[in-house]
C-alpha atoms as a PDB file:
ATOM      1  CA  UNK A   1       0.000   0.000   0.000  1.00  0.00           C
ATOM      2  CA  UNK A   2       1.155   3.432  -0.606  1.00  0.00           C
ATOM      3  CA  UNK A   3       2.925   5.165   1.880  1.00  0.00           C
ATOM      4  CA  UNK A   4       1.439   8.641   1.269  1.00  0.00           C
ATOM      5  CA  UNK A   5      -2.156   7.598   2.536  1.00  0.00           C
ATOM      6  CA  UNK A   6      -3.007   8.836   5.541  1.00  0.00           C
ATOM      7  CA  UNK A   7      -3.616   6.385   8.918  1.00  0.00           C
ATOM      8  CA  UNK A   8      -7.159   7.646   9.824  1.00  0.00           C
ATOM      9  CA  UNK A   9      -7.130   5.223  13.215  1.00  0.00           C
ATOM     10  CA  UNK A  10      -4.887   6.717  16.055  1.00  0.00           C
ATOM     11  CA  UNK A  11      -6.617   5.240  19.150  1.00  0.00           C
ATOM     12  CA  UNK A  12      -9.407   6.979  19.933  1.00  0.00           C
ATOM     13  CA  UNK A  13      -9.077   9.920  17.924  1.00  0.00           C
ATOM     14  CA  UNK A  14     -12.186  10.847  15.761  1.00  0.00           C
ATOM     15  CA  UNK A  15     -11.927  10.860  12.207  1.00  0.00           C
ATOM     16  CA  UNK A  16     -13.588  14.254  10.085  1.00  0.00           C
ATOM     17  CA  UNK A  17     -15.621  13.219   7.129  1.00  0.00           C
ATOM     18  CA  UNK A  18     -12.991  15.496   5.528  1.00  0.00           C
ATOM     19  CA  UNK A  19     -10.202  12.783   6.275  1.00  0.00           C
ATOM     20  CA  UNK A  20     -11.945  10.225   5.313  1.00  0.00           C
ATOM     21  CA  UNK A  21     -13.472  11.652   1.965  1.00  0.00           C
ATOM     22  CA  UNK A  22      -9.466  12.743   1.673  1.00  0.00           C
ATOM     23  CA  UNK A  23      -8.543   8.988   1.988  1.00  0.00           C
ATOM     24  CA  UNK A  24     -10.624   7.822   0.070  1.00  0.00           C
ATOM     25  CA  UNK A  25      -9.799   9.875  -2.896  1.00  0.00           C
ATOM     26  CA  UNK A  26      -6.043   8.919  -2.385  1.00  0.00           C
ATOM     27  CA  UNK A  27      -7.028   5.360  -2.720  1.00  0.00           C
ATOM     28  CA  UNK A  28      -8.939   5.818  -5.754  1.00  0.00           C
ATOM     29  CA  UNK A  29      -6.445   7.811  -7.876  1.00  0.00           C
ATOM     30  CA  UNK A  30      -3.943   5.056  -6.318  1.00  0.00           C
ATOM     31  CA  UNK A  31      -6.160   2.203  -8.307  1.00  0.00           C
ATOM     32  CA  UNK A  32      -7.113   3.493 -11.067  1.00  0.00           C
ATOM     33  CA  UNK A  33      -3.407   5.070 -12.069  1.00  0.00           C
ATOM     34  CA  UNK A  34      -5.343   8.918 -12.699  1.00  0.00           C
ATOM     35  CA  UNK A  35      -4.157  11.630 -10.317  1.00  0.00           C
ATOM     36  CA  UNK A  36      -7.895  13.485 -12.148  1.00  0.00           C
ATOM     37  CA  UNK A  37     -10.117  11.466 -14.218  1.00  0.00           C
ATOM     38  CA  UNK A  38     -11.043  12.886 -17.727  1.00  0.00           C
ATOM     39  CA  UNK A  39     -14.433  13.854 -17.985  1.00  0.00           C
ATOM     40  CA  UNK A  40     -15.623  10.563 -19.259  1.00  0.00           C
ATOM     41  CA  UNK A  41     -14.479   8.682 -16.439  1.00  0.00           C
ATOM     42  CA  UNK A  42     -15.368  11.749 -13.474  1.00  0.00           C
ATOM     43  CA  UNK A  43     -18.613   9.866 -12.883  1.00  0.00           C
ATOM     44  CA  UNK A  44     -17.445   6.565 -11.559  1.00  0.00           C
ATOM     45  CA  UNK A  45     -14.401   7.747 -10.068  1.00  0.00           C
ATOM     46  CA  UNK A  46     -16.678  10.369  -7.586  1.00  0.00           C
ATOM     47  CA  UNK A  47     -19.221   7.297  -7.523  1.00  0.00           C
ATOM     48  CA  UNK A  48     -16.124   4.655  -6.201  1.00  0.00           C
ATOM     49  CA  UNK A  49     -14.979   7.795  -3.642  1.00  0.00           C
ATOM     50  CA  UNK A  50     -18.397   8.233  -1.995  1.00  0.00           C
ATOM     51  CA  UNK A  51     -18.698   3.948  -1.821  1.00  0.00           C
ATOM     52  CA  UNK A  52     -14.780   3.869  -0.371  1.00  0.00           C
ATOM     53  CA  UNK A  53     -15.314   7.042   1.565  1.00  0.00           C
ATOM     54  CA  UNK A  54     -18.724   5.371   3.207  1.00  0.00           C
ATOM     55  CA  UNK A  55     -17.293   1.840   4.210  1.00  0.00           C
ATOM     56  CA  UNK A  56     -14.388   3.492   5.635  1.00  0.00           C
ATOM     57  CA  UNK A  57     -16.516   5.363   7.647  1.00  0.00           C
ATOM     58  CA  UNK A  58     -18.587   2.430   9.102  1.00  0.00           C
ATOM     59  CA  UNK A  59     -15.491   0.295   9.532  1.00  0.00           C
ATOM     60  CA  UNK A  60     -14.091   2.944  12.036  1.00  0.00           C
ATOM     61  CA  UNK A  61     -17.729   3.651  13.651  1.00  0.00           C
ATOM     62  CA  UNK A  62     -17.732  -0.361  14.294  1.00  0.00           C
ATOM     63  CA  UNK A  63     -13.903  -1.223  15.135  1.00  0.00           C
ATOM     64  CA  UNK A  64     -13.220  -2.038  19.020  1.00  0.00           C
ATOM     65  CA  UNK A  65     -10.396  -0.848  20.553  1.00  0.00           C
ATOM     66  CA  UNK A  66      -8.418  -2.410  23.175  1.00  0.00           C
ATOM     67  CA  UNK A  67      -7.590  -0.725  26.341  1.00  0.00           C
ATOM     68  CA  UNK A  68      -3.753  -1.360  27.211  1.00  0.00           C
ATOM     69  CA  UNK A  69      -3.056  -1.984  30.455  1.00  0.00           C
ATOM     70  CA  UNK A  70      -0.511   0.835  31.835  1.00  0.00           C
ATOM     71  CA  UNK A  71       2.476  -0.122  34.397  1.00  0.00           C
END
């Protein structure tokens, strides 16, 4: 995976819809090889952001975290 996208889960830390839609984007010009789509392809590239951008966001609504012990 590309180094460049940003980790959205720092412990407990809540994510902006900003981020995510941010991430999301990253991931989709990372698959599909366009840094901006041409104009025939704008539709399903916004359509795979919103679909990336909305499972990210219920994977981090749903993810447990682990409280660590401290010493």
């Amino acid at each position: 995976m590309c180094c460049s996208i940003k980790l959205l889960r720092e412990g407990n830390t809540p994510v902006s819809d900003k981020e995510i839609k941010a991430a999301a984007l990253q991931l989709v010009r990372k698959i599909s090889s366009y840094r901006k789509p041409s104009k025939a392809n704008e539709e399903v590239f916004d359509i795979a952001m919103d679909e990336i951008a909305g499972v990210s966001t219920k994977l981090l609504a749903n993810l447990e975290y682990r409280v660590r012990a401290t010493r």
